[in-house]
C-alpha atoms as a PDB file:
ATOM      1  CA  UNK A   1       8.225 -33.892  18.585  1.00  0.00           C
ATOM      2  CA  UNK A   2       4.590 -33.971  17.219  1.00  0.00           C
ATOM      3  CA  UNK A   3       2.814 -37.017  17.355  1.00  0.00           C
ATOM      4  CA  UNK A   4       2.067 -36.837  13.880  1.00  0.00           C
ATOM      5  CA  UNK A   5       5.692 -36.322  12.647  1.00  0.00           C
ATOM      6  CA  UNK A   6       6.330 -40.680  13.149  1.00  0.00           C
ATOM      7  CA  UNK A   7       2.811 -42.511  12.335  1.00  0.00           C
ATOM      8  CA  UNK A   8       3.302 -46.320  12.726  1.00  0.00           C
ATOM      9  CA  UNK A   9       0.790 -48.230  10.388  1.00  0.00           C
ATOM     10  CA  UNK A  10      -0.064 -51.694  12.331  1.00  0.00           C
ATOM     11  CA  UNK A  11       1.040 -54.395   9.939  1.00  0.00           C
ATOM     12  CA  UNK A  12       2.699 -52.027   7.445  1.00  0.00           C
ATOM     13  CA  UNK A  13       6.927 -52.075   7.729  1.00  0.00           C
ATOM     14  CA  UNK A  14       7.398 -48.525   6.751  1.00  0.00           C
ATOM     15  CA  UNK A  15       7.133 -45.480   8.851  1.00  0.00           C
ATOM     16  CA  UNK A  16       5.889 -42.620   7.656  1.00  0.00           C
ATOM     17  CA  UNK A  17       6.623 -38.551   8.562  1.00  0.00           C
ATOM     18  CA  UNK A  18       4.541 -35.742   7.752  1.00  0.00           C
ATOM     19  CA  UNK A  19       5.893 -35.106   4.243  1.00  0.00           C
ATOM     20  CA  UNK A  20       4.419 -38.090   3.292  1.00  0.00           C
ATOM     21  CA  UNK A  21       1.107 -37.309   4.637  1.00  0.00           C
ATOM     22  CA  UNK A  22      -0.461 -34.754   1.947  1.00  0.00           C
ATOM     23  CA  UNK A  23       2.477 -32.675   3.162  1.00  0.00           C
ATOM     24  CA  UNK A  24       1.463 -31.574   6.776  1.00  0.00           C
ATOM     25  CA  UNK A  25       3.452 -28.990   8.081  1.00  0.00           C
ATOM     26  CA  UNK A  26       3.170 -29.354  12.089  1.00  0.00           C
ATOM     27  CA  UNK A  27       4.128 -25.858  12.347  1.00  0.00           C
ATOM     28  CA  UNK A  28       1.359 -24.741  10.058  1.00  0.00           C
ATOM     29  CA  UNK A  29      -1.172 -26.475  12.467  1.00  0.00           C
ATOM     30  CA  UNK A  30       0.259 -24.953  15.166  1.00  0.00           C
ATOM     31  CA  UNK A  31      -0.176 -21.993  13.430  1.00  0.00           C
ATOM     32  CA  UNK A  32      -3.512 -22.252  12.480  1.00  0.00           C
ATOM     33  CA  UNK A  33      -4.616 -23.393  15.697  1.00  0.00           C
ATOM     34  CA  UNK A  34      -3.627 -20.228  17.466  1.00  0.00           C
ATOM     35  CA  UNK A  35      -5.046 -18.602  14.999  1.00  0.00           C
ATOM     36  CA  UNK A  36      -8.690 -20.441  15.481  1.00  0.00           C
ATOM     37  CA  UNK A  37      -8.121 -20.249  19.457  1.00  0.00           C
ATOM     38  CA  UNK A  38      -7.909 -16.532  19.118  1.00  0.00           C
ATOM     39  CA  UNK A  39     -11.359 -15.957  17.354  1.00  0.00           C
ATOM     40  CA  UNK A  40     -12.876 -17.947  19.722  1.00  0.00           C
ATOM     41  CA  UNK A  41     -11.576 -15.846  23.218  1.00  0.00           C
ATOM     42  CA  UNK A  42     -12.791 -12.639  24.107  1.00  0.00           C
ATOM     43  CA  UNK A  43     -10.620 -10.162  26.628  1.00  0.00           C
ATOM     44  CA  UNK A  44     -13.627  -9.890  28.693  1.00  0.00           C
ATOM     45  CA  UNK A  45     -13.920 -13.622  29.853  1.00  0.00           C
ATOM     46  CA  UNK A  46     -17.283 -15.096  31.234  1.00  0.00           C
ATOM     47  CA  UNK A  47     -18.633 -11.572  31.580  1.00  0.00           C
ATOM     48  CA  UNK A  48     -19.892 -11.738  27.913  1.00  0.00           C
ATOM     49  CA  UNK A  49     -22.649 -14.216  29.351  1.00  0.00           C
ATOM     50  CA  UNK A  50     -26.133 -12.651  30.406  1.00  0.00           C
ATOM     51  CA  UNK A  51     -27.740 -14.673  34.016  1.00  0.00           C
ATOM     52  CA  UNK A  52     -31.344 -14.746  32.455  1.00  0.00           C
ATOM     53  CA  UNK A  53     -32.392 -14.968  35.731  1.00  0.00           C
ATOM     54  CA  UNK A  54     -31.910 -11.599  36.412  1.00  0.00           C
ATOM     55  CA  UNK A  55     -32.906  -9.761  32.978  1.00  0.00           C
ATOM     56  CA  UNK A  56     -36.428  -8.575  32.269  1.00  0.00           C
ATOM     57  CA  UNK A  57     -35.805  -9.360  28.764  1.00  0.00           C
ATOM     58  CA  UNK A  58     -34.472 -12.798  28.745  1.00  0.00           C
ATOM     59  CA  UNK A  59     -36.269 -14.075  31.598  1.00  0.00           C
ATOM     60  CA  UNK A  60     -38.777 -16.068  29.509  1.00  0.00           C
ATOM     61  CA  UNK A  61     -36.302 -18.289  27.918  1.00  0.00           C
ATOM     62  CA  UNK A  62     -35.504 -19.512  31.903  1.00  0.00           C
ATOM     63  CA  UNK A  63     -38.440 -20.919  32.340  1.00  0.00           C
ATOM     64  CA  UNK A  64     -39.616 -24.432  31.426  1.00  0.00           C
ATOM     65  CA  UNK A  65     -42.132 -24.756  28.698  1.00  0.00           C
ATOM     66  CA  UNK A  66     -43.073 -28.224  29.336  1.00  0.00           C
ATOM     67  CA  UNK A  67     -44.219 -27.612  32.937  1.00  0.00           C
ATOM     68  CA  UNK A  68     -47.388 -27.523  34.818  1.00  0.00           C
ATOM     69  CA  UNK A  69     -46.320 -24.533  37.546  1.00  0.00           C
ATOM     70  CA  UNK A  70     -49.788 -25.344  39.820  1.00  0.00           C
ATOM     71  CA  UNK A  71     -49.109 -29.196  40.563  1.00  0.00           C
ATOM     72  CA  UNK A  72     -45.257 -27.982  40.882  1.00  0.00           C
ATOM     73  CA  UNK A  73     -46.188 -25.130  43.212  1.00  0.00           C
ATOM     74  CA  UNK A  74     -48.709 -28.174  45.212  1.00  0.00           C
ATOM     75  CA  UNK A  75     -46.055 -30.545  45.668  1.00  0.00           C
ATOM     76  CA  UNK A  76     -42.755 -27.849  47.314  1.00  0.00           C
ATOM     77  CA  UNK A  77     -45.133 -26.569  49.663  1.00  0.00           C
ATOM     78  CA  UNK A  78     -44.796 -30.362  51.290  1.00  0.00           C
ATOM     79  CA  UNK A  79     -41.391 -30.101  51.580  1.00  0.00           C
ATOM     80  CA  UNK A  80     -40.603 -26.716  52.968  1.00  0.00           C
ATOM     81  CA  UNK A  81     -39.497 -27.478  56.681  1.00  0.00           C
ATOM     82  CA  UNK A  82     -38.807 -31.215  56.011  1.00  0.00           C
ATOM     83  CA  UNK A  83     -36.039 -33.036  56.743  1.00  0.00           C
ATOM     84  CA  UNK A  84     -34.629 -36.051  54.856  1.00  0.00           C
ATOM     85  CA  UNK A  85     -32.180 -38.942  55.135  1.00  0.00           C
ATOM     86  CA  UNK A  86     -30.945 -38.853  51.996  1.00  0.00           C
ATOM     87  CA  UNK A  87     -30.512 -35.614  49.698  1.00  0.00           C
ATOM     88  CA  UNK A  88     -30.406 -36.484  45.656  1.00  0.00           C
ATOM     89  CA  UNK A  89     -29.835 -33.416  43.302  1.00  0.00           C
ATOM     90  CA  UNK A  90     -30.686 -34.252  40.004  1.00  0.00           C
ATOM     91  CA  UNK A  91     -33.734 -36.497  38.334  1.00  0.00           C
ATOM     92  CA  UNK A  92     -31.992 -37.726  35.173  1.00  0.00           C
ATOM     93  CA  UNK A  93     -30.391 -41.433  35.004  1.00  0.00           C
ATOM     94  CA  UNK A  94     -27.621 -41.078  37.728  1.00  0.00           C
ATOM     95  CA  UNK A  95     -29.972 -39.432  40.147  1.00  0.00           C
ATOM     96  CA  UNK A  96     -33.032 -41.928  39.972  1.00  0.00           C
ATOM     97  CA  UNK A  97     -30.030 -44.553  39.946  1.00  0.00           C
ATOM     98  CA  UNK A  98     -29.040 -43.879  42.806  1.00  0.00           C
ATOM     99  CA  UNK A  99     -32.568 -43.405  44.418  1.00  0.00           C
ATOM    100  CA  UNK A 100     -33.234 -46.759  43.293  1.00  0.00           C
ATOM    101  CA  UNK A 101     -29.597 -48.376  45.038  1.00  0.00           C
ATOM    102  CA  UNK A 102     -30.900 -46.600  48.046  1.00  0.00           C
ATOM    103  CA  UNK A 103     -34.434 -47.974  47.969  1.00  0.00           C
ATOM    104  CA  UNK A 104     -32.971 -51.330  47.680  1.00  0.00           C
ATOM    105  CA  UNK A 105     -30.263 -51.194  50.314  1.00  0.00           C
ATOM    106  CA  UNK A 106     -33.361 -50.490  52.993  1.00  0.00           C
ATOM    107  CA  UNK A 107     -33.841 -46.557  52.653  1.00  0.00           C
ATOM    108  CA  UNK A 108     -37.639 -45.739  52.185  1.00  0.00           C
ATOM    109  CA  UNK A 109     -39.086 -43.766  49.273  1.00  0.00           C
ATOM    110  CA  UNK A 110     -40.547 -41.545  51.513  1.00  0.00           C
ATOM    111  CA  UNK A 111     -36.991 -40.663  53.596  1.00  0.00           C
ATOM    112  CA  UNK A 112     -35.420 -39.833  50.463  1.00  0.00           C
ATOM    113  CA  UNK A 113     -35.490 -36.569  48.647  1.00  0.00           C
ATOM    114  CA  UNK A 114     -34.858 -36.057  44.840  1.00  0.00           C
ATOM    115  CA  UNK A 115     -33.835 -32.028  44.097  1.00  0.00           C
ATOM    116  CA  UNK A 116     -34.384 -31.407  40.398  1.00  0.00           C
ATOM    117  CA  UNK A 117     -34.234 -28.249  38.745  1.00  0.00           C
ATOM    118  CA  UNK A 118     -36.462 -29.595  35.768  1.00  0.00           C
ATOM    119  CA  UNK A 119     -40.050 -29.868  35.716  1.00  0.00           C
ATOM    120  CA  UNK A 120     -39.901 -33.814  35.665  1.00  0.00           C
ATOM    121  CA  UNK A 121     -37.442 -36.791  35.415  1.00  0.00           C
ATOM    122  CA  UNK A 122     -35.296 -37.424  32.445  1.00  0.00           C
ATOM    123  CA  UNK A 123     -32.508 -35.206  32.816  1.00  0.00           C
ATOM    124  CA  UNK A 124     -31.649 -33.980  29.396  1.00  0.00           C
ATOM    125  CA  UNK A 125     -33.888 -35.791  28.117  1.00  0.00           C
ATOM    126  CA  UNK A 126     -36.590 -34.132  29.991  1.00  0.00           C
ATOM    127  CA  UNK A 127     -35.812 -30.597  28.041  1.00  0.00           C
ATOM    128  CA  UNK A 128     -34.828 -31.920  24.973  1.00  0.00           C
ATOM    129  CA  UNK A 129     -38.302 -32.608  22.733  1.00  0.00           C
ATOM    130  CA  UNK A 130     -37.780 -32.034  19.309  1.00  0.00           C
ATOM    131  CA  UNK A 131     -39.011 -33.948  16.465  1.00  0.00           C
ATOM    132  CA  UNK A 132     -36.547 -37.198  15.632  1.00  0.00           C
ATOM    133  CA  UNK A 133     -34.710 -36.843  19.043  1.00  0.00           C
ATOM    134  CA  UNK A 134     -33.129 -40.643  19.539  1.00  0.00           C
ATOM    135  CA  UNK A 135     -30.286 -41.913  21.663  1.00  0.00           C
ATOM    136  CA  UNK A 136     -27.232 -42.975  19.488  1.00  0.00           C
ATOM    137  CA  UNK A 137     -26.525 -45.707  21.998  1.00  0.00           C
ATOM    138  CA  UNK A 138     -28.025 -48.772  21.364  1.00  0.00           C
ATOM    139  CA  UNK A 139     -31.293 -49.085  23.955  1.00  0.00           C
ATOM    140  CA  UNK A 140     -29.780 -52.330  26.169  1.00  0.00           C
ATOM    141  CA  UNK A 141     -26.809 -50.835  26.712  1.00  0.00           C
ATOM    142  CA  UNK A 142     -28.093 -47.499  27.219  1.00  0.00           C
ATOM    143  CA  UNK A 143     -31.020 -47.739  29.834  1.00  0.00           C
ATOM    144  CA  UNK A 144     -30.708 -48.813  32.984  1.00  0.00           C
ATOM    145  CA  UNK A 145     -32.625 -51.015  34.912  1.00  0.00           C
ATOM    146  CA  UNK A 146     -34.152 -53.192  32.109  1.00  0.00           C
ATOM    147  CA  UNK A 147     -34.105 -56.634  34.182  1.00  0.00           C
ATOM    148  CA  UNK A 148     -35.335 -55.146  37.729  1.00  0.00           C
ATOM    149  CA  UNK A 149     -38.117 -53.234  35.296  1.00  0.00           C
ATOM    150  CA  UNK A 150     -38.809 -55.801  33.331  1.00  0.00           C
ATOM    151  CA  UNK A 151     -38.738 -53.130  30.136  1.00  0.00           C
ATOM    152  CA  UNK A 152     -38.134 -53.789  26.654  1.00  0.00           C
ATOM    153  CA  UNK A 153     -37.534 -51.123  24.240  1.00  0.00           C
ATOM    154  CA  UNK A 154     -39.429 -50.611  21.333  1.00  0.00           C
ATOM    155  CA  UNK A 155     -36.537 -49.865  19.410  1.00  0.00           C
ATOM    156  CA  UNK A 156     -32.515 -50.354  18.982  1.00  0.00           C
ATOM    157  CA  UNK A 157     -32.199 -46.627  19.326  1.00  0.00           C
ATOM    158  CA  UNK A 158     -34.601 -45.439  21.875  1.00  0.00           C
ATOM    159  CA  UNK A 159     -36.694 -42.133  20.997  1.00  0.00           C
ATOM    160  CA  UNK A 160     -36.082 -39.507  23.228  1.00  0.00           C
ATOM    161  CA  UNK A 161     -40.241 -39.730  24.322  1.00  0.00           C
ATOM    162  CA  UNK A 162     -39.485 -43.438  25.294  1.00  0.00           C
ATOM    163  CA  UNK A 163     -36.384 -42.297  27.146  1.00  0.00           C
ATOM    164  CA  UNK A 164     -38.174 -40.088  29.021  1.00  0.00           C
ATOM    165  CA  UNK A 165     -41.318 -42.257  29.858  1.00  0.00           C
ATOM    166  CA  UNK A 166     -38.999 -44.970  31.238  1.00  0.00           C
ATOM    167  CA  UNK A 167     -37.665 -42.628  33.204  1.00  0.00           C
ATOM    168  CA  UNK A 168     -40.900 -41.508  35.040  1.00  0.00           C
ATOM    169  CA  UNK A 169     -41.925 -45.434  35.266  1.00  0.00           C
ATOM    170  CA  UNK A 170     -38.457 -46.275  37.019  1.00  0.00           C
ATOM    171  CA  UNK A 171     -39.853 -43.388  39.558  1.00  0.00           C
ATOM    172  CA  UNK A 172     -43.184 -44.944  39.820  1.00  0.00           C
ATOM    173  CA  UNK A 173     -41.645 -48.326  40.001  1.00  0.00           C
ATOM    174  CA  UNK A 174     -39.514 -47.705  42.793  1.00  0.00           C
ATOM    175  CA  UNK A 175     -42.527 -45.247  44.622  1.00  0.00           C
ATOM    176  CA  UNK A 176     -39.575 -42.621  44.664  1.00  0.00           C
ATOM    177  CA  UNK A 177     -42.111 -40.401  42.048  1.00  0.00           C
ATOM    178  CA  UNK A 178     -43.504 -38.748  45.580  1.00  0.00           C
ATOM    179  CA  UNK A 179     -39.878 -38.283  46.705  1.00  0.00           C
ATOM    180  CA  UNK A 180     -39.090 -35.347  44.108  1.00  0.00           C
ATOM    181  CA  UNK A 181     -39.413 -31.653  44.499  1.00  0.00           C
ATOM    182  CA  UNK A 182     -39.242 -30.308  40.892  1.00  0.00           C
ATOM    183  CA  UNK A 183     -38.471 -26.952  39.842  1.00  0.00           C
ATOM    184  CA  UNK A 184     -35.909 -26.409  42.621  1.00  0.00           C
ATOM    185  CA  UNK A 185     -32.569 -25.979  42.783  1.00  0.00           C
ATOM    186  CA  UNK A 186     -30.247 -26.515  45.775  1.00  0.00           C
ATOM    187  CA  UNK A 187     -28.462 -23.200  46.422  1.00  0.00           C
ATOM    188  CA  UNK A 188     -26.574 -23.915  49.489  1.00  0.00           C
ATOM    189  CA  UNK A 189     -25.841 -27.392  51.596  1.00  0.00           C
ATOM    190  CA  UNK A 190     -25.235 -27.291  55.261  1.00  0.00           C
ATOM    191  CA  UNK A 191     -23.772 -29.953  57.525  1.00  0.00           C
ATOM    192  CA  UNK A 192     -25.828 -30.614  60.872  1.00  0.00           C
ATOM    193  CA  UNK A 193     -24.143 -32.137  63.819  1.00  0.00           C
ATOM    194  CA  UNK A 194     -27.506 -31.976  65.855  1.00  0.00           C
END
């Protein structure tokens, strides 16, 4: 049985079944749904997708327009035979969250290691720029970190340039700015006994 075939209407006594909704036919949804499902499949799977990364032609739209590739370029060569106590991947909210837990339960800025693909913090809202970019979740509930930062938002709905500018002052906050190789991404992860 459908879920829609009994609808119970809090505080109403009567009980209504899909005739009496603008006469819903559960089998004509079903229908239609299969039908929908069907345009969107193709036979030959994730195949149809193109790694950018390794066409000439699309290569371009791989790389990051907001990025400064010499300071990026500076900053990995620190890191190439280094070792680290603790191993973030990712420099949008959950990573620097964490970096921050860390940094406060005794780990130094400088024994941690942030991994992010991007060319800065922010997570998504590192790539996404465009004009009227906000958050649709209301700015104290949203980002983290307010009290310890002492941050108020200029807004109820935060801008996606404020979003990302709190993000980089969390970083410099917490000294964990130094701690992140940008531009890299962490292709394979082995465990060390030694």
């Amino acid at each position: 049985m459908s879920p829609l075939n009994n609808i119970k209407i809090t505080g109403a006594t009567q009980v209504h079944n899909d005739a009496d909704i603008g006469g819903l036919d559960q089998s004509q949804v079903d229908k239609r749904y299969v039908e929908e499902r069907a345009k969107r499949l193709r036979p030959e799977g994730n195949d149809q997708y193109v790694d950018i990364s390794l066409s000439a032609k699309f290569q371009k739209f791989g790389e990051d327009p907001w990025v400064d590739v010499a300071s990026i370029t500076d900053i990995k060569t620190q890191f190439l035979h280094s070792r680290t106590q603790v191993l973030i991947l990712g420099g949008g909210f959950s990573g620097l969250l964490y970096a921050v837990r860390m940094v406060e339960a005794g780990i130094r800025p400088e024994d941690l290691r942030i991994v992010e693909s991007g060319g800065g913090f922010g997570g998504t809202w590192y790539y996404n720029r465009y004009p009227g970019l906000m958050c649709d979740i209301e700015s104290y509930c949203y980002l983290p970190l307010l009290e310890e930062t002492g941050y108020i938002p200029k807004h109820r709905y935060s801008s996606g340039e404020e979003i990302r500018n709190y993000a980089n002052l969390i970083a410099e906050k917490y000294n964990i700015a130094r701690s992140a190789v940008f531009q890299t991404k962490a292709e394979k992860l082995e465990w060390d006994e030694g």
